[in-house]
PDB file of N, CA and C in Angstrom:
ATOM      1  N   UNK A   1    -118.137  86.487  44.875  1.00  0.00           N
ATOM      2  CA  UNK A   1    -119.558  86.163  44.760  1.00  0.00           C
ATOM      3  C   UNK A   1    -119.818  85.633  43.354  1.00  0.00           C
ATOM      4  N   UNK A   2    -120.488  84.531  43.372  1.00  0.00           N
ATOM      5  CA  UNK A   2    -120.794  83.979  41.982  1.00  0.00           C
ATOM      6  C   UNK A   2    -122.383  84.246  42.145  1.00  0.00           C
ATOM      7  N   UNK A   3    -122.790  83.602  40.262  1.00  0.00           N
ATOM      8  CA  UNK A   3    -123.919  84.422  39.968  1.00  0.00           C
ATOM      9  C   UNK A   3    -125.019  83.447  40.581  1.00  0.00           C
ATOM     10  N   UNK A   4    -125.183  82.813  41.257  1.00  0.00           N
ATOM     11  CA  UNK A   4    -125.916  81.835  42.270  1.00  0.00           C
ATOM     12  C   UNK A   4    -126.053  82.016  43.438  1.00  0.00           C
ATOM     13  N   UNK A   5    -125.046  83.030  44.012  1.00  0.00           N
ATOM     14  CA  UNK A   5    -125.066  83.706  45.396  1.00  0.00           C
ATOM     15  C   UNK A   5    -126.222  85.293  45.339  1.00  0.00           C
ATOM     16  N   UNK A   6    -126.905  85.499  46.515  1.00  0.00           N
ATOM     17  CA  UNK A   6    -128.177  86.459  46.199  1.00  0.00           C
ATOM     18  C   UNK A   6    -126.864  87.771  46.577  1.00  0.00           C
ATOM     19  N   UNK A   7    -127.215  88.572  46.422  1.00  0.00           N
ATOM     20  CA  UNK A   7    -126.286  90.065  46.711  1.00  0.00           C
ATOM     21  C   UNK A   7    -126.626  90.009  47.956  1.00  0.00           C
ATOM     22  N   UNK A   8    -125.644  90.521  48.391  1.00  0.00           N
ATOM     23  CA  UNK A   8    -125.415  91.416  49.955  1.00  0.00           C
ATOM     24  C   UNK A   8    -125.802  92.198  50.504  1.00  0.00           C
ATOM     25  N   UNK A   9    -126.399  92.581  50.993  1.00  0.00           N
ATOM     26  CA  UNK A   9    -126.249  94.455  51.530  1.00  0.00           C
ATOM     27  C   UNK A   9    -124.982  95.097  51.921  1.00  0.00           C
ATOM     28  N   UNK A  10    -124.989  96.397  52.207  1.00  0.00           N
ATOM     29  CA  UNK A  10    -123.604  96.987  52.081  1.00  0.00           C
ATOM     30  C   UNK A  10    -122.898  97.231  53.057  1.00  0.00           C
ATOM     31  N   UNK A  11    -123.778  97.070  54.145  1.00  0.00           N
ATOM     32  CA  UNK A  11    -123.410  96.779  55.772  1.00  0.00           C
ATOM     33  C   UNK A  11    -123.547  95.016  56.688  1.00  0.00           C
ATOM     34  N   UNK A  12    -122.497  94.906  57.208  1.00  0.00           N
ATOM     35  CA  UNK A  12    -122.256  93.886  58.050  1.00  0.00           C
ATOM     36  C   UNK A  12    -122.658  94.562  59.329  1.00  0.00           C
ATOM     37  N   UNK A  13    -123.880  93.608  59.965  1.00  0.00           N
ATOM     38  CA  UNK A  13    -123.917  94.055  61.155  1.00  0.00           C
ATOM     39  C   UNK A  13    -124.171  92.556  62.350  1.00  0.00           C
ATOM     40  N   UNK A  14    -124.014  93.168  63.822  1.00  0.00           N
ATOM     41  CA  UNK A  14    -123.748  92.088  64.432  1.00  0.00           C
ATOM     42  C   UNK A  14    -124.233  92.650  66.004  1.00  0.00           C
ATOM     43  N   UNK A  15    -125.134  91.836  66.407  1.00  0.00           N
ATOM     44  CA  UNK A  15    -125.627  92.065  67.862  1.00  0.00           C
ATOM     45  C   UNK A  15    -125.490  91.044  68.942  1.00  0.00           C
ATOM     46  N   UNK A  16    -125.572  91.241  70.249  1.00  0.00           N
ATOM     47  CA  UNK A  16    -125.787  90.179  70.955  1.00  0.00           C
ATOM     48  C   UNK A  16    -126.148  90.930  72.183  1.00  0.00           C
ATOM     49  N   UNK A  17    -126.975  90.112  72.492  1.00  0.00           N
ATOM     50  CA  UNK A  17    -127.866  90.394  73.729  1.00  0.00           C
ATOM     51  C   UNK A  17    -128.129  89.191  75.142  1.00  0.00           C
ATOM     52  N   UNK A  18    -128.439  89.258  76.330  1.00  0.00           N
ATOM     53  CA  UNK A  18    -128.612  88.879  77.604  1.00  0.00           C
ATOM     54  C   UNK A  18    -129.429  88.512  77.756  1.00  0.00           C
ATOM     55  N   UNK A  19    -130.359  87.830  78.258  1.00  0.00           N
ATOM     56  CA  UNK A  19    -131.913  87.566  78.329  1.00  0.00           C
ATOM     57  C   UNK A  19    -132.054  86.455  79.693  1.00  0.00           C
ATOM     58  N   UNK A  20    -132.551  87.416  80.518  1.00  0.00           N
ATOM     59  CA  UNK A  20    -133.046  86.528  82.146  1.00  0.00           C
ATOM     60  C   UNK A  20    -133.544  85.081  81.685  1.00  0.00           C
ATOM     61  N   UNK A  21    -133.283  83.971  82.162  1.00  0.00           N
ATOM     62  CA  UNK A  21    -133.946  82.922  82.349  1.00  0.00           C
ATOM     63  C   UNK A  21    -133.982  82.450  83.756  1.00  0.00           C
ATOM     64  N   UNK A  22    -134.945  80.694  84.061  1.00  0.00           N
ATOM     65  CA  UNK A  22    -134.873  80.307  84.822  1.00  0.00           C
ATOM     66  C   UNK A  22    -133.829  79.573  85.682  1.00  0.00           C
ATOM     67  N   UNK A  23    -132.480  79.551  84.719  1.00  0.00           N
ATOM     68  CA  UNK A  23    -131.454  79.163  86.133  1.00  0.00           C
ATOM     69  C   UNK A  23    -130.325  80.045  86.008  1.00  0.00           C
ATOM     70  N   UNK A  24    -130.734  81.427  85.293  1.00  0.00           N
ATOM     71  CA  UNK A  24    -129.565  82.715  85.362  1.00  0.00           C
ATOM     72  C   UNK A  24    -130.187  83.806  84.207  1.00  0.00           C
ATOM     73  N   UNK A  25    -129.149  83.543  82.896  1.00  0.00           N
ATOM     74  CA  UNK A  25    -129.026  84.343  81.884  1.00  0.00           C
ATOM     75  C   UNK A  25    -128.860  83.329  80.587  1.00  0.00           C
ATOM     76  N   UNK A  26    -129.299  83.672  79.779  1.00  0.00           N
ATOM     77  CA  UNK A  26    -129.104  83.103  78.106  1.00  0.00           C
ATOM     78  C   UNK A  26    -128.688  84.219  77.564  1.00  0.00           C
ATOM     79  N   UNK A  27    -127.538  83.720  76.759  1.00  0.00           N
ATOM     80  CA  UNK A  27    -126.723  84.795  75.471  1.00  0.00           C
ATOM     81  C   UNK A  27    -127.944  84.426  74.130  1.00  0.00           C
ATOM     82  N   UNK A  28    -127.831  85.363  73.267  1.00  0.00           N
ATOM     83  CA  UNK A  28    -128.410  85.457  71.761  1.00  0.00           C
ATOM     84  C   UNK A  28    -127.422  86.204  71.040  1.00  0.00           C
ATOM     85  N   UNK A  29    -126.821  85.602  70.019  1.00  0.00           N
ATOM     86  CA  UNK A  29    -126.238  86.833  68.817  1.00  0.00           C
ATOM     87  C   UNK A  29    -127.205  86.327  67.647  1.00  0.00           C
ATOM     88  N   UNK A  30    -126.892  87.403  66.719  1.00  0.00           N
ATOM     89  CA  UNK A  30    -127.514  86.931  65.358  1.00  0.00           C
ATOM     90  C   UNK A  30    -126.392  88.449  64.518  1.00  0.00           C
ATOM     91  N   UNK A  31    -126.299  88.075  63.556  1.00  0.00           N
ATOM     92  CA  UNK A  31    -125.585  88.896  62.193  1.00  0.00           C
ATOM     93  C   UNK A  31    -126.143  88.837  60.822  1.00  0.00           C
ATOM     94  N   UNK A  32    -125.963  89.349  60.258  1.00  0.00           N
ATOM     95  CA  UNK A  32    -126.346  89.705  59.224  1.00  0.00           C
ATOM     96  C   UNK A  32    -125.550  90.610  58.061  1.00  0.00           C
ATOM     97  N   UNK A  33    -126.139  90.771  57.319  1.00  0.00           N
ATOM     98  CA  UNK A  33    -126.199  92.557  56.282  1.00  0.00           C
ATOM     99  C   UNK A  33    -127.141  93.160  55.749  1.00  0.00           C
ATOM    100  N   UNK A  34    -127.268  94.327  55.465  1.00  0.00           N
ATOM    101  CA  UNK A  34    -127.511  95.113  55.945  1.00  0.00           C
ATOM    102  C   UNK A  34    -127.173  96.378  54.645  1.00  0.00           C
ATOM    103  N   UNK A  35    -128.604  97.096  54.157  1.00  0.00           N
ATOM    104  CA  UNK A  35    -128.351  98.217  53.289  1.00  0.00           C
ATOM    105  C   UNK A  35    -129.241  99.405  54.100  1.00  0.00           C
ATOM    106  N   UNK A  36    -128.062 100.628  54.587  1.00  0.00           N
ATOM    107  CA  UNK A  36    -128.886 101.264  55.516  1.00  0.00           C
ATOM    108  C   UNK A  36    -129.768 102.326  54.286  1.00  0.00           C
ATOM    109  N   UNK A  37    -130.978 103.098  54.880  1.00  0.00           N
ATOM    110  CA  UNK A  37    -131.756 103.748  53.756  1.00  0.00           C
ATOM    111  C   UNK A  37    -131.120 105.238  53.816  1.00  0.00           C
ATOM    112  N   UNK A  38    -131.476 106.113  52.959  1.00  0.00           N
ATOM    113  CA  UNK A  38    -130.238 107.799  52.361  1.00  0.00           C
ATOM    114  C   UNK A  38    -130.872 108.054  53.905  1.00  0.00           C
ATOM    115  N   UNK A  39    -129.742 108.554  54.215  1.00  0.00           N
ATOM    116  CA  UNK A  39    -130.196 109.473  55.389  1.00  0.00           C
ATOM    117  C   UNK A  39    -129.851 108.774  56.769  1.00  0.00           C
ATOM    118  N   UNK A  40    -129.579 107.486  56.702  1.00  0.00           N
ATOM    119  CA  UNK A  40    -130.490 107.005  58.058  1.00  0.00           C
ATOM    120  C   UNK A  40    -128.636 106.877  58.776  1.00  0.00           C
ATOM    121  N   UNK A  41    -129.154 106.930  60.273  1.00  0.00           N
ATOM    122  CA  UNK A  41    -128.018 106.945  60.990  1.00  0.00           C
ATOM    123  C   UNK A  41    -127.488 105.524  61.383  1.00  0.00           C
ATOM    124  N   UNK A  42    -126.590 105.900  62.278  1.00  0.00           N
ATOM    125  CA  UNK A  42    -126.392 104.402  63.035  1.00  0.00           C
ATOM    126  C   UNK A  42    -127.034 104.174  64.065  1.00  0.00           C
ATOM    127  N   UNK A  43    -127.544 105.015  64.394  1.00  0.00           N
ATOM    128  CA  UNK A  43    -128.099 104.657  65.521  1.00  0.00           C
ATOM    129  C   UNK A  43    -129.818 104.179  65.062  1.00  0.00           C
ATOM    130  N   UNK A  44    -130.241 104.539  64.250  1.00  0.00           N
ATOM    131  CA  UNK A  44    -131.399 104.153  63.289  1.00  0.00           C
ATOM    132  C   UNK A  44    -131.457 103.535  62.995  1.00  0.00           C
ATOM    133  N   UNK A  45    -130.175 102.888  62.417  1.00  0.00           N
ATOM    134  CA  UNK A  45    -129.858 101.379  62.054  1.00  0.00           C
ATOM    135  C   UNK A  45    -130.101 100.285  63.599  1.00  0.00           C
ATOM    136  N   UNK A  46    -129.160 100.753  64.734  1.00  0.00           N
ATOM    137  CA  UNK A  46    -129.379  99.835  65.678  1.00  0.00           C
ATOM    138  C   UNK A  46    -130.911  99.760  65.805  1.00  0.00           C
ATOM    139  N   UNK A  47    -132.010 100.645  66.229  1.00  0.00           N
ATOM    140  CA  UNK A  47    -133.031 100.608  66.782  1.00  0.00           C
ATOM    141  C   UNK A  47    -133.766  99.448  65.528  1.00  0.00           C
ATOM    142  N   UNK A  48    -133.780  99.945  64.058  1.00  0.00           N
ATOM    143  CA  UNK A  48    -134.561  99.210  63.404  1.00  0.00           C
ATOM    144  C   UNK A  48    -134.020  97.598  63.518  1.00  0.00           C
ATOM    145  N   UNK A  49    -132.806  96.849  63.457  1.00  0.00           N
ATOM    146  CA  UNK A  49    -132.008  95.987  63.754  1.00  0.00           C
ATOM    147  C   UNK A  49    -132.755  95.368  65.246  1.00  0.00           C
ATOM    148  N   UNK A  50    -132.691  95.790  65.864  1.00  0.00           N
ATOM    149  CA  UNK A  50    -132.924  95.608  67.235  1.00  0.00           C
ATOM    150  C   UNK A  50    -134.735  95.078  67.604  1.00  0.00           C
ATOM    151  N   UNK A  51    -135.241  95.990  66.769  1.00  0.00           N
ATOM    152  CA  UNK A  51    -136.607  95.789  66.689  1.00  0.00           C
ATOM    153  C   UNK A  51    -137.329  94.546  65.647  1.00  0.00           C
ATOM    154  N   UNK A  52    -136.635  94.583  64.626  1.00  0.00           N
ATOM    155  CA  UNK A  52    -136.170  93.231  64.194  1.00  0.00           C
ATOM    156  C   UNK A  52    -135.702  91.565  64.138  1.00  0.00           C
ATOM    157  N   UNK A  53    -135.274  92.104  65.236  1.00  0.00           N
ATOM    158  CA  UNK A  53    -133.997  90.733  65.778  1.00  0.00           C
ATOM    159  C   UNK A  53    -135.313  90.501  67.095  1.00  0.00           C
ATOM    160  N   UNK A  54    -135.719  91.533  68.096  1.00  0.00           N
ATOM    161  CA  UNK A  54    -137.199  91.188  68.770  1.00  0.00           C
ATOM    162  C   UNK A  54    -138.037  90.128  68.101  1.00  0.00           C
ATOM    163  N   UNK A  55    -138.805  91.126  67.035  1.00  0.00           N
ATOM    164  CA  UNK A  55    -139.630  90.694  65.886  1.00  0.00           C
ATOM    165  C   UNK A  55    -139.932  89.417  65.756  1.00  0.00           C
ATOM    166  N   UNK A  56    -138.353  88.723  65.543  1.00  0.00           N
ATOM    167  CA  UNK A  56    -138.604  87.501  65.351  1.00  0.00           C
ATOM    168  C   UNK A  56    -138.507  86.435  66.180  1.00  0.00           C
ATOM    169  N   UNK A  57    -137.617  87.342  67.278  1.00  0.00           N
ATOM    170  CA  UNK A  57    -137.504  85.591  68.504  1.00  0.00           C
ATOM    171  C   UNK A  57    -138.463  86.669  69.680  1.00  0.00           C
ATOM    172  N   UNK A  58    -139.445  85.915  69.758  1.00  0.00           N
ATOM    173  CA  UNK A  58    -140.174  86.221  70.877  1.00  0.00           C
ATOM    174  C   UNK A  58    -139.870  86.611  72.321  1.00  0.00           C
ATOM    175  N   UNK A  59    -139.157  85.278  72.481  1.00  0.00           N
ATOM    176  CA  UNK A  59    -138.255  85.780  74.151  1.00  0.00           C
ATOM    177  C   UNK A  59    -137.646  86.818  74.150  1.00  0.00           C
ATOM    178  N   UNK A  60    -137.116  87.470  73.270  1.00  0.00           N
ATOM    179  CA  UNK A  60    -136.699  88.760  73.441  1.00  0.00           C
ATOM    180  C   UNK A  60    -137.166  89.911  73.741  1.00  0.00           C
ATOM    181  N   UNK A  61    -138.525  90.081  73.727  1.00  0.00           N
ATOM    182  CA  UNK A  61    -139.048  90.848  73.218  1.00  0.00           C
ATOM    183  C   UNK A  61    -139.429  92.184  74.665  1.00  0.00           C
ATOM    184  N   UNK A  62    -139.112  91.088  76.115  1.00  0.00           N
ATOM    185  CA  UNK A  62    -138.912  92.008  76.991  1.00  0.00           C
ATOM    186  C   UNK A  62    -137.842  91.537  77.739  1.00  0.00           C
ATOM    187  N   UNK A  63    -137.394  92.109  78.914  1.00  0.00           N
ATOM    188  CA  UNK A  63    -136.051  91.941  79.254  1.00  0.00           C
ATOM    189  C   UNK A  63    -135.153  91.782  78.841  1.00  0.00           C
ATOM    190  N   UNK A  64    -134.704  91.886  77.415  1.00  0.00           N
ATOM    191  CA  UNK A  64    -133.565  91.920  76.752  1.00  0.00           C
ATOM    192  C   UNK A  64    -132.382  92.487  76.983  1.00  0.00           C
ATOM    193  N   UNK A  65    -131.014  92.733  76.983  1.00  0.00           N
ATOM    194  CA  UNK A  65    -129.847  93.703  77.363  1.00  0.00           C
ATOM    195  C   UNK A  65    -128.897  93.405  76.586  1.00  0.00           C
ATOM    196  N   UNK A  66    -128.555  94.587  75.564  1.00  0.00           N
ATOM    197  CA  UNK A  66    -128.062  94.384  74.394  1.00  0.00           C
ATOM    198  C   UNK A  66    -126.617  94.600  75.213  1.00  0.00           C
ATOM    199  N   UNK A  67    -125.897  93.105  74.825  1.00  0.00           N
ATOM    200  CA  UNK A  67    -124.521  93.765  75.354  1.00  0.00           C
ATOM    201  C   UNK A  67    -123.147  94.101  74.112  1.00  0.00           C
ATOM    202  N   UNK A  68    -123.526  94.263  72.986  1.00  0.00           N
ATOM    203  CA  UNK A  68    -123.075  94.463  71.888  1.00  0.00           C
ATOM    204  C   UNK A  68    -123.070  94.557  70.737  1.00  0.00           C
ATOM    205  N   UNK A  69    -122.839  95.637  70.065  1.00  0.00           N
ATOM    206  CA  UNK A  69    -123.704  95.674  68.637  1.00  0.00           C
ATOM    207  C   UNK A  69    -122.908  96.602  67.538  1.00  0.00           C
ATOM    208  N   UNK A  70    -122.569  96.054  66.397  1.00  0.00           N
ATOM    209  CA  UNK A  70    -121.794  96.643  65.305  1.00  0.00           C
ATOM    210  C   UNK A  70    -122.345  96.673  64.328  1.00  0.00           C
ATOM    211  N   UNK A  71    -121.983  97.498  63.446  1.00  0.00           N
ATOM    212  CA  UNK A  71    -122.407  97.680  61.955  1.00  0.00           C
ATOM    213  C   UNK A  71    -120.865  97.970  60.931  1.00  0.00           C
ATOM    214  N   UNK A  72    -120.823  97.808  60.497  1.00  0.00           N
ATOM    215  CA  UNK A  72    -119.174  97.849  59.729  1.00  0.00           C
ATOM    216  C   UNK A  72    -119.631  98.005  58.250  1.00  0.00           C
ATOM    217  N   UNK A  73    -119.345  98.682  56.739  1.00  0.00           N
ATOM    218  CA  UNK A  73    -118.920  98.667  55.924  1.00  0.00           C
ATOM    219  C   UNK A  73    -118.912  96.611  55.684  1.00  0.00           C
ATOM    220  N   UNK A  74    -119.772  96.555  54.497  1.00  0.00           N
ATOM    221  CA  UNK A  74    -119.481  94.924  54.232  1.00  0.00           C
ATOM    222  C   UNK A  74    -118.455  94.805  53.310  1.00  0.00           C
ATOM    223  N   UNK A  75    -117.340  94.915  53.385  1.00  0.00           N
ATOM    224  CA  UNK A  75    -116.327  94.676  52.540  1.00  0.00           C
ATOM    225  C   UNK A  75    -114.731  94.419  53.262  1.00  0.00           C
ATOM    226  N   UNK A  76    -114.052  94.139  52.500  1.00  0.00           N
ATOM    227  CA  UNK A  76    -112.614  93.874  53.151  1.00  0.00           C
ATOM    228  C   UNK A  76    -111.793  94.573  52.331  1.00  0.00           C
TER     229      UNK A  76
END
């Protein structure tokens, strides 16, 4: 990372979800990172993530079906 790049958060995370349309199904992923807050779980993480990733694309926002979702440590 150079000093022109913004910092990271400390988690890599990664979803993808299903979404009914009119001639079947549409895929959505989106990824990111991710600094979870003291305390908070993973599964706290998915819901806020999830509610989020809604948030912003509308079509999602009902019938959605998350068919996969990670959070990993952002580092190698």
């Amino acid at each position: 990372m150079t000093d022109s790049q913004p910092a990271q958060g400390s988690h890599f995370w990664f979803i993808s979800l299903l979404v009914p349309s009119a001639v079947g199904f549409d895929s959505y992923r989106c990824s990111g990172h991710f600094t979870p807050h003291a305390g908070m779980t993973r599964a706290d993480a998915f819901e806020l993530l999830l509610a989020t990733v809604k948030e912003q694309t509308p079509e999602l926002r009902t019938n959605a079906t998350v068919l996969s979702f990670d959070l990993q440590p952002n580092q190698l």
